[in-house]
N, C-alpha and C. Protein backbone atom coordinates (compact mmCIF):
# COMPACT_ATOMS: atom_id res chain seq x y z
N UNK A 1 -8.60 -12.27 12.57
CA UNK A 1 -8.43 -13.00 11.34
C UNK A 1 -9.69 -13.80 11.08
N UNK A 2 -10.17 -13.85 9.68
CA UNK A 2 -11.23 -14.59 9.30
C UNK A 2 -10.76 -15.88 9.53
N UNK A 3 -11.95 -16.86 10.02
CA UNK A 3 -11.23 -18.21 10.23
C UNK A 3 -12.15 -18.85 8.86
N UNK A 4 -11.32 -20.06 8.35
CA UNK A 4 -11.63 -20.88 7.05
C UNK A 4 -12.86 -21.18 7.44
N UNK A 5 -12.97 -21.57 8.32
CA UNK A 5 -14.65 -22.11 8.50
C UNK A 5 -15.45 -21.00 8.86
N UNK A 6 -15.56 -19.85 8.87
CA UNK A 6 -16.64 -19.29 8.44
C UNK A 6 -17.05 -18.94 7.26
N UNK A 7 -16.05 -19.04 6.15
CA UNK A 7 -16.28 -18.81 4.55
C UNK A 7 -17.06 -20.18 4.04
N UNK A 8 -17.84 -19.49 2.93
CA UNK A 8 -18.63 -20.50 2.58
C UNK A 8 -17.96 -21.77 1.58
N UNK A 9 -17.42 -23.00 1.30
CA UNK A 9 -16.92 -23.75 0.55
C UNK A 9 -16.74 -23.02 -0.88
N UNK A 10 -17.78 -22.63 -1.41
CA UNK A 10 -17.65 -21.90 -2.98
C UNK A 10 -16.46 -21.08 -3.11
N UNK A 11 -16.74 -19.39 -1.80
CA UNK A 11 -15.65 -18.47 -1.27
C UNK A 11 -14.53 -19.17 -1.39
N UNK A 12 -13.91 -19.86 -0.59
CA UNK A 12 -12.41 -20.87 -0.88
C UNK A 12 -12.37 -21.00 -1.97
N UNK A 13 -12.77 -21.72 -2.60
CA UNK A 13 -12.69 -22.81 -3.62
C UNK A 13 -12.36 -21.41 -5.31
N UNK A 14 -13.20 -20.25 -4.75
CA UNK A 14 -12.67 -19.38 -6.09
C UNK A 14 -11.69 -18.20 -5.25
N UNK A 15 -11.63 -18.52 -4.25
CA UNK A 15 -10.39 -17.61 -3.53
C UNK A 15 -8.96 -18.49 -3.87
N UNK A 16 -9.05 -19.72 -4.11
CA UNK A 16 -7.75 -20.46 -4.25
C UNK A 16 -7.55 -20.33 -6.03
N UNK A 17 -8.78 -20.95 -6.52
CA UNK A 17 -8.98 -20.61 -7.94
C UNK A 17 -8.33 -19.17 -8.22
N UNK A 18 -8.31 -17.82 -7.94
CA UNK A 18 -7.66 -16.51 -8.14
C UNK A 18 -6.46 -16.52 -7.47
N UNK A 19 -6.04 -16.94 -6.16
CA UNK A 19 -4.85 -17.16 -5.78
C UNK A 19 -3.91 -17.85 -6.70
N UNK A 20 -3.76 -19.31 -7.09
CA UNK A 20 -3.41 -20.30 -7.41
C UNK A 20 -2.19 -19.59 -8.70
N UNK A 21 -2.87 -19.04 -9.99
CA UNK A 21 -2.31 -18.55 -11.11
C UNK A 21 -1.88 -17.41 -10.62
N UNK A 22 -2.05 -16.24 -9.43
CA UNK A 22 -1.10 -15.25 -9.42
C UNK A 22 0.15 -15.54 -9.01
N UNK A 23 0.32 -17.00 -7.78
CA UNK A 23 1.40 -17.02 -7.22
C UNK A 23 2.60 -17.69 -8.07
N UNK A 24 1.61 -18.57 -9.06
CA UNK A 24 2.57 -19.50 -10.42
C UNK A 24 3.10 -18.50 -11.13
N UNK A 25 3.14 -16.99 -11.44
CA UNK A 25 3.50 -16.35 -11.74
C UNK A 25 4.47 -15.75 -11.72
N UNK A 26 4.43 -15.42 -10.26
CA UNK A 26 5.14 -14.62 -9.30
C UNK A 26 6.18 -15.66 -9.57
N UNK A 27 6.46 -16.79 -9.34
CA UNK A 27 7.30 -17.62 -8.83
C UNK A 27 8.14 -18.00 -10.23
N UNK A 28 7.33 -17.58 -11.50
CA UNK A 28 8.16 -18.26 -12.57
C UNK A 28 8.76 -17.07 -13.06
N UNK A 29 8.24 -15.78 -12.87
CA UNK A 29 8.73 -14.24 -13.41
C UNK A 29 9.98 -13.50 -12.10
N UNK A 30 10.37 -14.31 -11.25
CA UNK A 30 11.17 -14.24 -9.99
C UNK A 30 12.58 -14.64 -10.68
N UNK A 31 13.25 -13.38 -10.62
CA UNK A 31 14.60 -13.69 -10.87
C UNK A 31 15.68 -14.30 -9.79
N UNK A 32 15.41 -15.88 -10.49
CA UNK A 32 15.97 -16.53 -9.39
C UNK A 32 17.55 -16.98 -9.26
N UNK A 33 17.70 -16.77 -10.93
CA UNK A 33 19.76 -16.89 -10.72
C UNK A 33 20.11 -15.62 -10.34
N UNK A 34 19.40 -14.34 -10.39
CA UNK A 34 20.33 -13.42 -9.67
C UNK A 34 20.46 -13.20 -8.13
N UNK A 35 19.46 -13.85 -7.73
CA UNK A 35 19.14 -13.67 -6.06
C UNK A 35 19.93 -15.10 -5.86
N UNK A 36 19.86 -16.24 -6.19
CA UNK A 36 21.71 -16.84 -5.91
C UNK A 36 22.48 -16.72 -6.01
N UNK A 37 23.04 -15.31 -7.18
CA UNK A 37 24.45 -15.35 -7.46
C UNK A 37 24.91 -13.88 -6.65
N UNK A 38 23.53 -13.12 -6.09
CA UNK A 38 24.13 -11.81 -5.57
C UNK A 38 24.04 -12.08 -4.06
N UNK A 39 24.84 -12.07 -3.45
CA UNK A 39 24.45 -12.18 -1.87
C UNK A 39 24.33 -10.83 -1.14
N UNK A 40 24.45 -9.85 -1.97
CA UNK A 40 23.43 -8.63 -1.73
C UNK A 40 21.94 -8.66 -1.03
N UNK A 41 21.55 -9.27 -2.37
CA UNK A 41 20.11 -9.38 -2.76
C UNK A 41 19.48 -10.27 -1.69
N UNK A 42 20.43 -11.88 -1.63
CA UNK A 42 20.12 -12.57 -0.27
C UNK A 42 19.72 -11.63 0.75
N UNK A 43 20.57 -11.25 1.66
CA UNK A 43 20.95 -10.83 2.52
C UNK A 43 19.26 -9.69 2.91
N UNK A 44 19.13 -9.33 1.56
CA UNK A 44 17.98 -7.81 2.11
C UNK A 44 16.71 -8.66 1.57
N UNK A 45 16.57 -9.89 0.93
CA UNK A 45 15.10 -10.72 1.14
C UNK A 45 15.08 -11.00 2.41
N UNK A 46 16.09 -11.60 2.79
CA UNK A 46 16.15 -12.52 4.17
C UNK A 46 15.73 -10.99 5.71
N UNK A 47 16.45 -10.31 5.07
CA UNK A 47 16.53 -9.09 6.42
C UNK A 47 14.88 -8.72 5.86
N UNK A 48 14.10 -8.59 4.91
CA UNK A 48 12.97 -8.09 4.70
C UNK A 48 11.79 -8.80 5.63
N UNK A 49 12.02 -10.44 4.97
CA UNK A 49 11.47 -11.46 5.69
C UNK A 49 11.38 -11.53 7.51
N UNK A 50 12.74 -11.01 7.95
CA UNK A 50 12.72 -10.97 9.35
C UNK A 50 12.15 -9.48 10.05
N UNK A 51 12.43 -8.58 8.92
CA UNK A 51 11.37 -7.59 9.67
C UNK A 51 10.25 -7.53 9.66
N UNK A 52 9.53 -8.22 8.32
CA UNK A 52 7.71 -8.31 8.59
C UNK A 52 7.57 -9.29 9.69
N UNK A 53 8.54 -10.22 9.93
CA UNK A 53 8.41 -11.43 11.12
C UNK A 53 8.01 -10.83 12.14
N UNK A 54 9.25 -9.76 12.37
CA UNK A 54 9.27 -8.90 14.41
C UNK A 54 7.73 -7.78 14.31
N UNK A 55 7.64 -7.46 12.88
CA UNK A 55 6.83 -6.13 13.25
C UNK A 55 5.16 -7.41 13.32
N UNK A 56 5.50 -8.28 12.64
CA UNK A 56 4.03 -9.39 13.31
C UNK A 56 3.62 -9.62 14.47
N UNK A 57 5.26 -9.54 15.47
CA UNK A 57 5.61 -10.29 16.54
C UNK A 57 4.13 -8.73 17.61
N UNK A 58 4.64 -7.29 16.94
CA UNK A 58 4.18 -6.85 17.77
C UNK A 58 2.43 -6.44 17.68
N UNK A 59 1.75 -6.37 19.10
CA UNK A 59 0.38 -6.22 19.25
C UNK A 59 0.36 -6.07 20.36
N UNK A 60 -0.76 -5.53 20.39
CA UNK A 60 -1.54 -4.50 21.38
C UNK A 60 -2.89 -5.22 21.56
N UNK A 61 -3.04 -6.35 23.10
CA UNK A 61 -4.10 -6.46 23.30
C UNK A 61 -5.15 -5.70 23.85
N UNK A 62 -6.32 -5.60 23.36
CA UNK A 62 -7.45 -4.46 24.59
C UNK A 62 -8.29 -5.38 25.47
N UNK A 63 -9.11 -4.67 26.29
CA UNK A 63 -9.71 -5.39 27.46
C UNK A 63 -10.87 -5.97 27.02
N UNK A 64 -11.65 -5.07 24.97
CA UNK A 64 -12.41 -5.61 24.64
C UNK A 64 -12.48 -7.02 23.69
N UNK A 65 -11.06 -7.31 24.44
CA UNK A 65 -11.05 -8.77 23.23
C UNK A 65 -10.47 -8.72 22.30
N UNK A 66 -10.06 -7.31 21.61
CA UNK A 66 -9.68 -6.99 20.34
C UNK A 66 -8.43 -7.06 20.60
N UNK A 67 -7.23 -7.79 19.44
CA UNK A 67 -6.35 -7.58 19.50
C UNK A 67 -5.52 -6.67 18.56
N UNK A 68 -4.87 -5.99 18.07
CA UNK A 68 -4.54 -5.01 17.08
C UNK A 68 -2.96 -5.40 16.73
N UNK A 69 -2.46 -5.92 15.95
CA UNK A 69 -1.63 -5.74 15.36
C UNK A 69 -0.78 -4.86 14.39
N UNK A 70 0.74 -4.64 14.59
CA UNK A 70 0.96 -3.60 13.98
C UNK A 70 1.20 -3.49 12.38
N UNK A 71 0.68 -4.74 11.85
CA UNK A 71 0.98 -4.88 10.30
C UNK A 71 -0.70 -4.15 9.99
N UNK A 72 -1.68 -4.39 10.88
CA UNK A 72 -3.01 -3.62 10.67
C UNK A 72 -3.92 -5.07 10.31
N UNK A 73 -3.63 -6.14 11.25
CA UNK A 73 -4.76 -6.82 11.59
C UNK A 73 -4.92 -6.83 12.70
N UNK A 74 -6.74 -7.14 12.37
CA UNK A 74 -7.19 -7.56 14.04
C UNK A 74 -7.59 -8.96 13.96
N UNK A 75 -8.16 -9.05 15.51
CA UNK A 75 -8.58 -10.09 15.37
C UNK A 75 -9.45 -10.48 16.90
């Protein structure tokens, strides 16, 4: 994983700037009375959420330092 402090202050600063308005988006175009009123819908965010969790959980360290994760980071 890139760590914050090797990006240059500017990098952040227009990486949050492009972040910032996609996620206000996401969050206001999110149908949010139907995912309270269906406990369907609960049920398979929440089960979605816990499978990207376990498949995070798993990795494969090597002897060269590298670690490999199975979502397809290294680090």
């Amino acid at each position: 994983m890139i760590s914050a402090a090797m990006l240059a202050p500017t990098t952040l600063g227009v990486g949050w700037l492009l972040l910032t308005p996609v996620v206000l988006w996401a969050i206001l175009r999110s149908p949010w009375v139907e995912l309270f009123a269906d406990r369907r819908r609960q049920h398979l965010l929440f089960g979605t959420v816990f499978a990207l969790f376990m498949l995070w959980l798993v990795r494969r360290d090597f002897d060269t330092g590298v670690s490999y994760h199975f979502i397809g980071m290294t680090a």
